[in-house]
Protein backbone atom coordinates (compact mmCIF):
# COMPACT_ATOMS: atom_id res chain seq x y z
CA UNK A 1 -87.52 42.53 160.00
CA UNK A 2 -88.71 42.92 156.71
CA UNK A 3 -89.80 41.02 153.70
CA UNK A 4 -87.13 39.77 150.44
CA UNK A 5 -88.99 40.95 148.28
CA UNK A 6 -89.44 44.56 149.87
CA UNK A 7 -87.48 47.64 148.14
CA UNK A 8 -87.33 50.31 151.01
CA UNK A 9 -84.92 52.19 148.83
CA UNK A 10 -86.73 52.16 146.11
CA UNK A 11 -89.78 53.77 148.05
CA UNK A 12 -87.40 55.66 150.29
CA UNK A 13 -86.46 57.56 146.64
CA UNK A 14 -89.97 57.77 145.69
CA UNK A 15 -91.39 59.76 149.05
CA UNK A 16 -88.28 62.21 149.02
CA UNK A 17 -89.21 62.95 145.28
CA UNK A 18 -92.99 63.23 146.51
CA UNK A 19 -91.34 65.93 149.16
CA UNK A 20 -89.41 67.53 146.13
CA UNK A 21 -92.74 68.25 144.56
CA UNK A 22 -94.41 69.48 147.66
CA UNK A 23 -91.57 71.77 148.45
CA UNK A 24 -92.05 73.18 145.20
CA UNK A 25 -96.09 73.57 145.85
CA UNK A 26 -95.33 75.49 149.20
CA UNK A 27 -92.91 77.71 147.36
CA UNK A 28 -95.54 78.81 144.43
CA UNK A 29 -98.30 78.91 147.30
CA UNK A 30 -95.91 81.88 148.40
CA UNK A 31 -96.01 83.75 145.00
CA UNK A 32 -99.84 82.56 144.71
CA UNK A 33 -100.02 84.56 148.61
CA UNK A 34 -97.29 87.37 147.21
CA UNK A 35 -99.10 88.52 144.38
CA UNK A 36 -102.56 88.20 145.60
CA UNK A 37 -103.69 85.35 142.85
CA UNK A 38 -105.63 82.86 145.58
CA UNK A 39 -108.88 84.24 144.55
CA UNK A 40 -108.40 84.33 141.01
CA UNK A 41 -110.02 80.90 140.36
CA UNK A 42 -113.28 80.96 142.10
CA UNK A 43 -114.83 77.21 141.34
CA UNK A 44 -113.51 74.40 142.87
CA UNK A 45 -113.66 71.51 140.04
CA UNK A 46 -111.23 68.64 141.05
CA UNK A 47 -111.25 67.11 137.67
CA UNK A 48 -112.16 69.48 134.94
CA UNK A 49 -110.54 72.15 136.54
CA UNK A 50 -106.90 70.20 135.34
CA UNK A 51 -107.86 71.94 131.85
CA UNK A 52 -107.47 76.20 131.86
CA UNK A 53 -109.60 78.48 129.84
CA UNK A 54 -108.37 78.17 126.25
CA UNK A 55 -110.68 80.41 123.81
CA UNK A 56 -111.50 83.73 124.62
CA UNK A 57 -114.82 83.31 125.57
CA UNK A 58 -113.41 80.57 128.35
CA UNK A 59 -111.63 83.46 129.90
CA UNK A 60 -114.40 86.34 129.74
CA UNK A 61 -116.06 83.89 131.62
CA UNK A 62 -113.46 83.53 134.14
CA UNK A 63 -113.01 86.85 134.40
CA UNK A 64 -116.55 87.53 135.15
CA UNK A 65 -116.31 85.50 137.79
CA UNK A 66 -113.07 87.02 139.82
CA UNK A 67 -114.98 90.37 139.40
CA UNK A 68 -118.01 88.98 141.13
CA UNK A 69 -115.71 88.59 144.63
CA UNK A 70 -114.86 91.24 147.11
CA UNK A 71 -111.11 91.65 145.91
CA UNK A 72 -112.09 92.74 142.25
CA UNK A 73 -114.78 95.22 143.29
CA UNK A 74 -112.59 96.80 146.53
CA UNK A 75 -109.14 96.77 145.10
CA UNK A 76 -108.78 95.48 141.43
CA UNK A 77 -111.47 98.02 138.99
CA UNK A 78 -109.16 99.08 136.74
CA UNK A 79 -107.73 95.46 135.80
CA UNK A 80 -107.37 94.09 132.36
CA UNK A 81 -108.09 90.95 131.49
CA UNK A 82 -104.29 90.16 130.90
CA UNK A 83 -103.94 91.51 134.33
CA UNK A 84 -106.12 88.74 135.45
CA UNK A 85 -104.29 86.02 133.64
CA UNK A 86 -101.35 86.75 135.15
CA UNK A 87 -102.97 85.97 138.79
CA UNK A 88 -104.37 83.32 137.33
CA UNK A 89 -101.51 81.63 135.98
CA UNK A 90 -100.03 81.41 139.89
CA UNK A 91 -103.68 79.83 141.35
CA UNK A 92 -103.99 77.48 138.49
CA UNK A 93 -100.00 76.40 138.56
CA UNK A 94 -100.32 75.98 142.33
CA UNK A 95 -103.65 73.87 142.48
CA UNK A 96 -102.17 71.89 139.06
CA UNK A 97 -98.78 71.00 141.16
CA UNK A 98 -101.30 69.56 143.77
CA UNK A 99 -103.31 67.17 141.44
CA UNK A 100 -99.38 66.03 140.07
CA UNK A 101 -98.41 65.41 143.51
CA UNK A 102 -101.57 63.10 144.21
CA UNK A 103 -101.08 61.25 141.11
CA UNK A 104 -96.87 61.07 142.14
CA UNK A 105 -98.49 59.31 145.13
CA UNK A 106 -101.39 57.07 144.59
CA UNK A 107 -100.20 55.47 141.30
CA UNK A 108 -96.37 54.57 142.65
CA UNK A 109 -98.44 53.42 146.15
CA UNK A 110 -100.73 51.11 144.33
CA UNK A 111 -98.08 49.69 141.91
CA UNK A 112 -95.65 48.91 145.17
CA UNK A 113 -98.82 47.61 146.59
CA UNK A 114 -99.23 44.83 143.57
CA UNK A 115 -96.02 44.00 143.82
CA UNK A 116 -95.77 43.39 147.45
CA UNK A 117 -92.74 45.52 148.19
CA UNK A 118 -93.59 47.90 150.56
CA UNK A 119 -92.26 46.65 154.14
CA UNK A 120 -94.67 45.36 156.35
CA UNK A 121 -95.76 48.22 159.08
CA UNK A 122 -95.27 51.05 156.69
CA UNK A 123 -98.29 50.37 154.38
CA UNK A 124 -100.79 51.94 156.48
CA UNK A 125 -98.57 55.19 157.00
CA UNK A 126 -98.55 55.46 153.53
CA UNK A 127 -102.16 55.37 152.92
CA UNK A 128 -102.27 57.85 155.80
CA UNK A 129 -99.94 60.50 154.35
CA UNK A 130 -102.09 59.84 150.82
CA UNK A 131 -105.46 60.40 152.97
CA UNK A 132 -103.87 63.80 154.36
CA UNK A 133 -102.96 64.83 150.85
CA UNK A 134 -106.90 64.52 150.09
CA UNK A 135 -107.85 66.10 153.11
CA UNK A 136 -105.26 69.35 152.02
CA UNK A 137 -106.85 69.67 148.66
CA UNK A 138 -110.71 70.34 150.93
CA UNK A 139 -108.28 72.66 153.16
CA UNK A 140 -107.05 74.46 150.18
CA UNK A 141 -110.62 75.28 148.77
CA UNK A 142 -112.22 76.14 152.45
CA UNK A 143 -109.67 78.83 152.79
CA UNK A 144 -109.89 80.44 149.15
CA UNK A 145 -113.88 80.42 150.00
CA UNK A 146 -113.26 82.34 152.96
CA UNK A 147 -111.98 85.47 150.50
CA UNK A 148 -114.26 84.92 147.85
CA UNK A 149 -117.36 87.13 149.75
CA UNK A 150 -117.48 90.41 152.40
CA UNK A 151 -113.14 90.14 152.59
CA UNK A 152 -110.55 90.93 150.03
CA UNK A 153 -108.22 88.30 151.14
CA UNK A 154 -108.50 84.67 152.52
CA UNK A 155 -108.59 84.07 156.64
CA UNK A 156 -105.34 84.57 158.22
CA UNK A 157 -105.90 81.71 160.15
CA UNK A 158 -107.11 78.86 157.20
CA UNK A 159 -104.12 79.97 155.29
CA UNK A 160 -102.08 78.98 158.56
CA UNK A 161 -103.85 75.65 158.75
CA UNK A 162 -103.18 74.67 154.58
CA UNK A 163 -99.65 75.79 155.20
CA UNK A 164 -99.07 73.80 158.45
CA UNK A 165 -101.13 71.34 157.03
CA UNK A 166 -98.50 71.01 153.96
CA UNK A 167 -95.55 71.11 155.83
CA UNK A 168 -96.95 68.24 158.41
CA UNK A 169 -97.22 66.07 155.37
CA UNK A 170 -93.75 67.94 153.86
CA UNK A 171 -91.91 66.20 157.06
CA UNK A 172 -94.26 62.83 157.27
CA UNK A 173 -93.14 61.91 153.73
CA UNK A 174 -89.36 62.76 155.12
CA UNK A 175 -89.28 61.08 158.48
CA UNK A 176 -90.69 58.15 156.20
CA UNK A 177 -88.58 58.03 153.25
CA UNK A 178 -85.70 58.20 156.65
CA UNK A 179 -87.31 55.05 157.99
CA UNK A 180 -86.64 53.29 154.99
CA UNK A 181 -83.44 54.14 154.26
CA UNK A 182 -82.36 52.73 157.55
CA UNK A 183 -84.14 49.83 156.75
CA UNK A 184 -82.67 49.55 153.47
CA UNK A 185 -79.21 49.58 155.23
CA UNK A 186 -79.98 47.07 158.18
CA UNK A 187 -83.16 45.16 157.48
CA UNK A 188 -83.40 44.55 161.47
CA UNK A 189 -83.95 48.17 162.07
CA UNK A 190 -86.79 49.77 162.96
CA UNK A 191 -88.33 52.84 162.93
CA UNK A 192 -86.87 55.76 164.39
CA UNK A 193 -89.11 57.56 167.35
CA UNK A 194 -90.42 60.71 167.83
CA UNK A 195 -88.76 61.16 171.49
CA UNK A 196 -90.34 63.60 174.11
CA UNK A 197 -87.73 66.25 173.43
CA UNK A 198 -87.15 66.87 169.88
CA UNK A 199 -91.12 66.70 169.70
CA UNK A 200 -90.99 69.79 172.26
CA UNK A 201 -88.32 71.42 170.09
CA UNK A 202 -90.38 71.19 167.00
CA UNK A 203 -93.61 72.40 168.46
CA UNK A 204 -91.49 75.51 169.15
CA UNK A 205 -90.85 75.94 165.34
CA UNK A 206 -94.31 74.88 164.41
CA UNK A 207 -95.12 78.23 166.22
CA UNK A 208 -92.67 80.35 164.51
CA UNK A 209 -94.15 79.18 161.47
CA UNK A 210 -97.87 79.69 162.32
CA UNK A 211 -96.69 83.25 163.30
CA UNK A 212 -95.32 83.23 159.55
CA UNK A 213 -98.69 82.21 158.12
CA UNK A 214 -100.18 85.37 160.23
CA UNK A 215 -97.48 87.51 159.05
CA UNK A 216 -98.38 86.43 155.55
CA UNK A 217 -101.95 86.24 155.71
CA UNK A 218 -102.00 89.50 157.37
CA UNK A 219 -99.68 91.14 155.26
CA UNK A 220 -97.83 92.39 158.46
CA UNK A 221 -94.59 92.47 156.91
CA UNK A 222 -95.42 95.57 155.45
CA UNK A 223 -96.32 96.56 159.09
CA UNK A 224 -92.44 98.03 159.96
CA UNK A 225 -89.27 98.27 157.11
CA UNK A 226 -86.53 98.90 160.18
CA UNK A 227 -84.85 96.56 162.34
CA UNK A 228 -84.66 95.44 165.01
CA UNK A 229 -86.64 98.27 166.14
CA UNK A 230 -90.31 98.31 164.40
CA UNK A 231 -91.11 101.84 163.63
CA UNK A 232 -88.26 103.28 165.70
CA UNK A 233 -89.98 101.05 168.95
CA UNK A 234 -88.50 98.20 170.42
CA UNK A 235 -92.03 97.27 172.49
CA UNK A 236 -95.57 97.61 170.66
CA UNK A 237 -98.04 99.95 172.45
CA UNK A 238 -99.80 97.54 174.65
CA UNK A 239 -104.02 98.08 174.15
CA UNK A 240 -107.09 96.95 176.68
CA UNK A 241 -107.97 94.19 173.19
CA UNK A 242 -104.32 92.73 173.12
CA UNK A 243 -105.62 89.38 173.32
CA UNK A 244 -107.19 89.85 170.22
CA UNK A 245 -104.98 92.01 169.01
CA UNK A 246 -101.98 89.05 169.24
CA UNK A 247 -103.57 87.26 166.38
CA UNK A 248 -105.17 90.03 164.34
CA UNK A 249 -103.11 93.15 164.41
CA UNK A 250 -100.50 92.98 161.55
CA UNK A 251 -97.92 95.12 163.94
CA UNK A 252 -98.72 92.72 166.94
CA UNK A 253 -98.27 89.71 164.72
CA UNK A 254 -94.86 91.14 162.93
CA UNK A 255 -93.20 91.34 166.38
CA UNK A 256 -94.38 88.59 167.62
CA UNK A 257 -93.15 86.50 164.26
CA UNK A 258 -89.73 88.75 165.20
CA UNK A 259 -88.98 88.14 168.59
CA UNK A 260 -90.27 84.19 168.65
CA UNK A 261 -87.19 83.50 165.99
CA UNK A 262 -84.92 83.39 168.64
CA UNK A 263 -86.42 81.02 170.81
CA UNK A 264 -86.96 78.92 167.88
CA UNK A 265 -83.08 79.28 166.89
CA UNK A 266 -82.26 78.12 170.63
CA UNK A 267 -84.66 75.34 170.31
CA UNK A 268 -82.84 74.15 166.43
CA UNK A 269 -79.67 74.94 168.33
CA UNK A 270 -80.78 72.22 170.61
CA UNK A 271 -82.17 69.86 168.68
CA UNK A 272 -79.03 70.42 165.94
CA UNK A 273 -76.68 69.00 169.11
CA UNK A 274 -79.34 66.45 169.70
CA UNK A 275 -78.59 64.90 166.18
CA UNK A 276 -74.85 65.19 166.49
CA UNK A 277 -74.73 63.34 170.11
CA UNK A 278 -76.87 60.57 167.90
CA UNK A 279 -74.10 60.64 165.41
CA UNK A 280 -75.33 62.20 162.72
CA UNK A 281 -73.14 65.18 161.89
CA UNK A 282 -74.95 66.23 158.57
CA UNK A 283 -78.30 66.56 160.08
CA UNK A 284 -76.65 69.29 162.58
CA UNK A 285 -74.61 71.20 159.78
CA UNK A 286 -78.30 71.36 157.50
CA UNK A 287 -80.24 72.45 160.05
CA UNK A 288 -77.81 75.04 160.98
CA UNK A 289 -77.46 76.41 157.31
CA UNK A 290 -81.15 76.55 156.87
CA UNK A 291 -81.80 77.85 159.98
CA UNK A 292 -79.05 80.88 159.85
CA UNK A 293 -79.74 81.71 155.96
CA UNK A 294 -83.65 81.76 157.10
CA UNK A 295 -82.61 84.42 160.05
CA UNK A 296 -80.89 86.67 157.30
CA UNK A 297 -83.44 86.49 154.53
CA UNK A 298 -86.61 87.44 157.43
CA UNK A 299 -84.81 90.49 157.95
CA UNK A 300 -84.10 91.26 154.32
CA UNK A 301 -87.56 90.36 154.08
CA UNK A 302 -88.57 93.37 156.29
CA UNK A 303 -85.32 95.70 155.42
CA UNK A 304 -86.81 95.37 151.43
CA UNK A 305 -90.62 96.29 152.33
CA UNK A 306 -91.16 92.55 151.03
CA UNK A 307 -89.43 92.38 147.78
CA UNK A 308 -91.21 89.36 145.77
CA UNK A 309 -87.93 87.37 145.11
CA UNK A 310 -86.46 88.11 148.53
CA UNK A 311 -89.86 86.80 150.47
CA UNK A 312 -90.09 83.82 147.85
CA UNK A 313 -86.88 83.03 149.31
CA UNK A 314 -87.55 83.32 153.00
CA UNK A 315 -90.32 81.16 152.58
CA UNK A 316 -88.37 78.56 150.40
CA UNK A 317 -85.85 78.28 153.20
CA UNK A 318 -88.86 77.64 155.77
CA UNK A 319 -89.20 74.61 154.33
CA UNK A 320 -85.65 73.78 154.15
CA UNK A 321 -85.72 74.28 158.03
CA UNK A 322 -88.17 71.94 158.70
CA UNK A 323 -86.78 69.33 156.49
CA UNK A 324 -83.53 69.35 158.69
CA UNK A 325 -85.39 69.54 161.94
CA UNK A 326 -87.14 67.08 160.42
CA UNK A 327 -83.74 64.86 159.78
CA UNK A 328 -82.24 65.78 163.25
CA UNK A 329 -85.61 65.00 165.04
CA UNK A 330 -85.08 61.52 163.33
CA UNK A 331 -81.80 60.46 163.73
CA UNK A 332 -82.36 61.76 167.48
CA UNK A 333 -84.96 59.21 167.98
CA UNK A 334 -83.00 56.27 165.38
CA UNK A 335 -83.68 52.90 167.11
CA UNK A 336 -81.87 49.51 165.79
C-alpha cells in the first residue's frame, strides 16, 4: 500500500530521465576513453571546477599542467594548445554531465521529500542510489589519478570499476523508476524481486562488460582487425604467466571479450524468455534488439580497427542492453 498523497509516476518519470542523463554520461565517457582526453584535466575541484578556463592565461595554465603527466611527455610533445582543448572539451563535458546529474537528483529528491510524495519504502533507496552517485564522482577522480604519474593511461581495472559502477546505478534508477510504475498502476503492488535466476543471468553480462572495460582500458581492440579468427588464429598462444596474462594482455583480453559474448547472448536469450513467460512481451523484443545490434557493432568495432563513431556506438548499445536486461530481470521477478 501506499500513501494518497504519493505520485509514483511522477517520480517513476523523474528516475528514467535521471537514467537518460546517465546514459548520455557513459556514452561521452566513451569518446572521453576514445580520444584519450581523461587526463586532460588534472585537479579535481568539485565546485570551481563547474567553471572552464576562459582567458588565455587560464588555459596556459591548464596546459602546463597536462604536460606535467606521463601522457604529454611520452606520447603528446608536439601538441598545440588547441590540440589540448579539444581533449579537454571531452573531460570537462563528461565530469560537467556528472555535477547536472547530481543536481537532476538531489534537488527533485528533496522537493518530493517536502512534499511527502515519495511512497513509503522507497525513500531510503533513493537516498541510496544519490549516495552511490557521490561515491562515483571519488571513483571517477581515483582512476584519472592512476594515469596522471609513471603510466600514459588510467588503470584498466579502475576504469572497469567507474564504468560498472555507472551502469549499477544506470539499472538501480531503472528497476526503480519500474517499481513505481507498477505501483502507480495498482497501489497494492509491491516491488518486483531480484529472483535467483535472472540475478545469475546478469552476473554473466556484468562479465562481458568488465571484459569491455579491459578491452577499452587496454586498448585491445586494436589487438586483431579480422574475425572471427584474431590474427589468422582461432586459439591465443597459451604462456607459463596466463594467469596474469588473462587480465593484462590486450590479445588475451580481446578474445576473451570475443568468445564470452556468446555465453552472454545465451544467458539474454534466457532471461529474454524469462520476461515473456512473466508476460511481458516488450521487455523480450528490447533486449533482443539491443542485444543482436550490440553483436554486429563489436565486430564492426574490430572489422574498422576501432573507428570513433562505430565504437561510440557499440558502447551506446551496452547500455541499451543492460537497460532491457534490466526490464526483463524485473518483470521476471514482478510480485502483486
Amino acid at each position: 500500500m501506499t500513501d494518497r498523497s504519493s505520485r509514483p509516476l511522477a517520480l517513476s518519470w523523474w528516475l528514467l530521465s535521471v537514467a537518460a542523463l546517465v546514459f548520455l554520461m557513459v556514452v561521452v565517457g566513451g569518446i572521453t576513453r576514445l580520444t584519450e582526453s581523461g587526463l586532460s584535466i588534472t585537479e579535481w575541484k568539485p565546485v570551481s571546477g563547474a567553471l572552464p578556463p576562459v582567458t588565455h592565461a587560464q588555459w596556459e595554465r591548464a596546459f602546463e599542467l597536462y604536460q606535467g603527466t606521463t601522457q604529454y611527455q611520452a606520447l603528446n610533445r608536439s601538441m598545440t594548445l588547441g590540440d589540448f582543448q579539444f581533449i579537454f572539451f571531452w573531460e570537462f563535458i563528461h565530469r560537467l554531465l556528472g555535477r547536472l546529474i547530481g543536481v537532476a537528483f538531489a534537488l527533485p529528491l528533496v522537493w518530493f521529500a517536502a512534499k511527502r510524495q515519495i511512497p513509503r519504502g522507497y525513500g531510503w533507496r533513493l537516498v541510496a542510489l544519490l549516495a552511490l552517485g557521490g561515491l562515483q564522482g571519488a571513483i571517477g577522480w581515483w582512476m584519472v589519478e592512476s594515469g596522471l604519474a609513471g603510466r600514459t593511461e588510467v588503470s584498466h581495472y579502475r576504469l572497469a570499476v567507474h564504468l560498472m559502477t555507472a551502469l549499477f546505478i544506470f539499472a538501480g534508477l531503472i528497476w526503480t523508476a519500474l517499481d513505481l510504475r507498477q505501483l502507480a498502476r495498482d497501489r497494492a503492488a509491491r516491488p518486483a524481486r531480484l529472483r535467483l535466476l535472472p540475478a545469475g543471468l546478469l552476473i554473466v553480462l556484468a562479465i562481458q562488460i568488465l571484459l569491455g572495460a579491459w578491452t577499452a582500458g587496454l586498448r585491445a581492440g586494436l589487438a586483431a582487425s579480422d574475425w572471427p579468427l584474431m590474427n589468422g588464429r582461432f586459439f591465443p598462444e597459451v604462456s607459463p604467466n596466463w594467469p596474469w596474462n588473462m587480465a593484462n594482455d590486450p590479445f588475451l583480453v580481446q578474445w576473451e571479450h570475443r568468445w564470452w559474448a556468446w555465453v552472454a547472448v545465451a544467458a539474454l536469450v534466457v532471461l529474454a524468455r524469462l520476461a515473456k513467460r512473466a508476460g511481458d512481451r516488450r521487455a523480450s523484443i528490447a533486449l533482443h534488439t539491443a542485444f543482436g545490434t550490440q553483436i554486429l557493432l563489436g565486430i564492426a568495432t574490430i572489422m574498422t580497427g576501432v573507428d570513433l563513431p562505430v565504437a561510440v556506438l557499440h558502447q551506446a548499445v551496452a547500455v541499451l542492453v543492460v537497460a532491457s536486461a534490466t526490464w526483463c530481470a524485473h518483470s521476471a521477478g514482478r510480485r502483486t
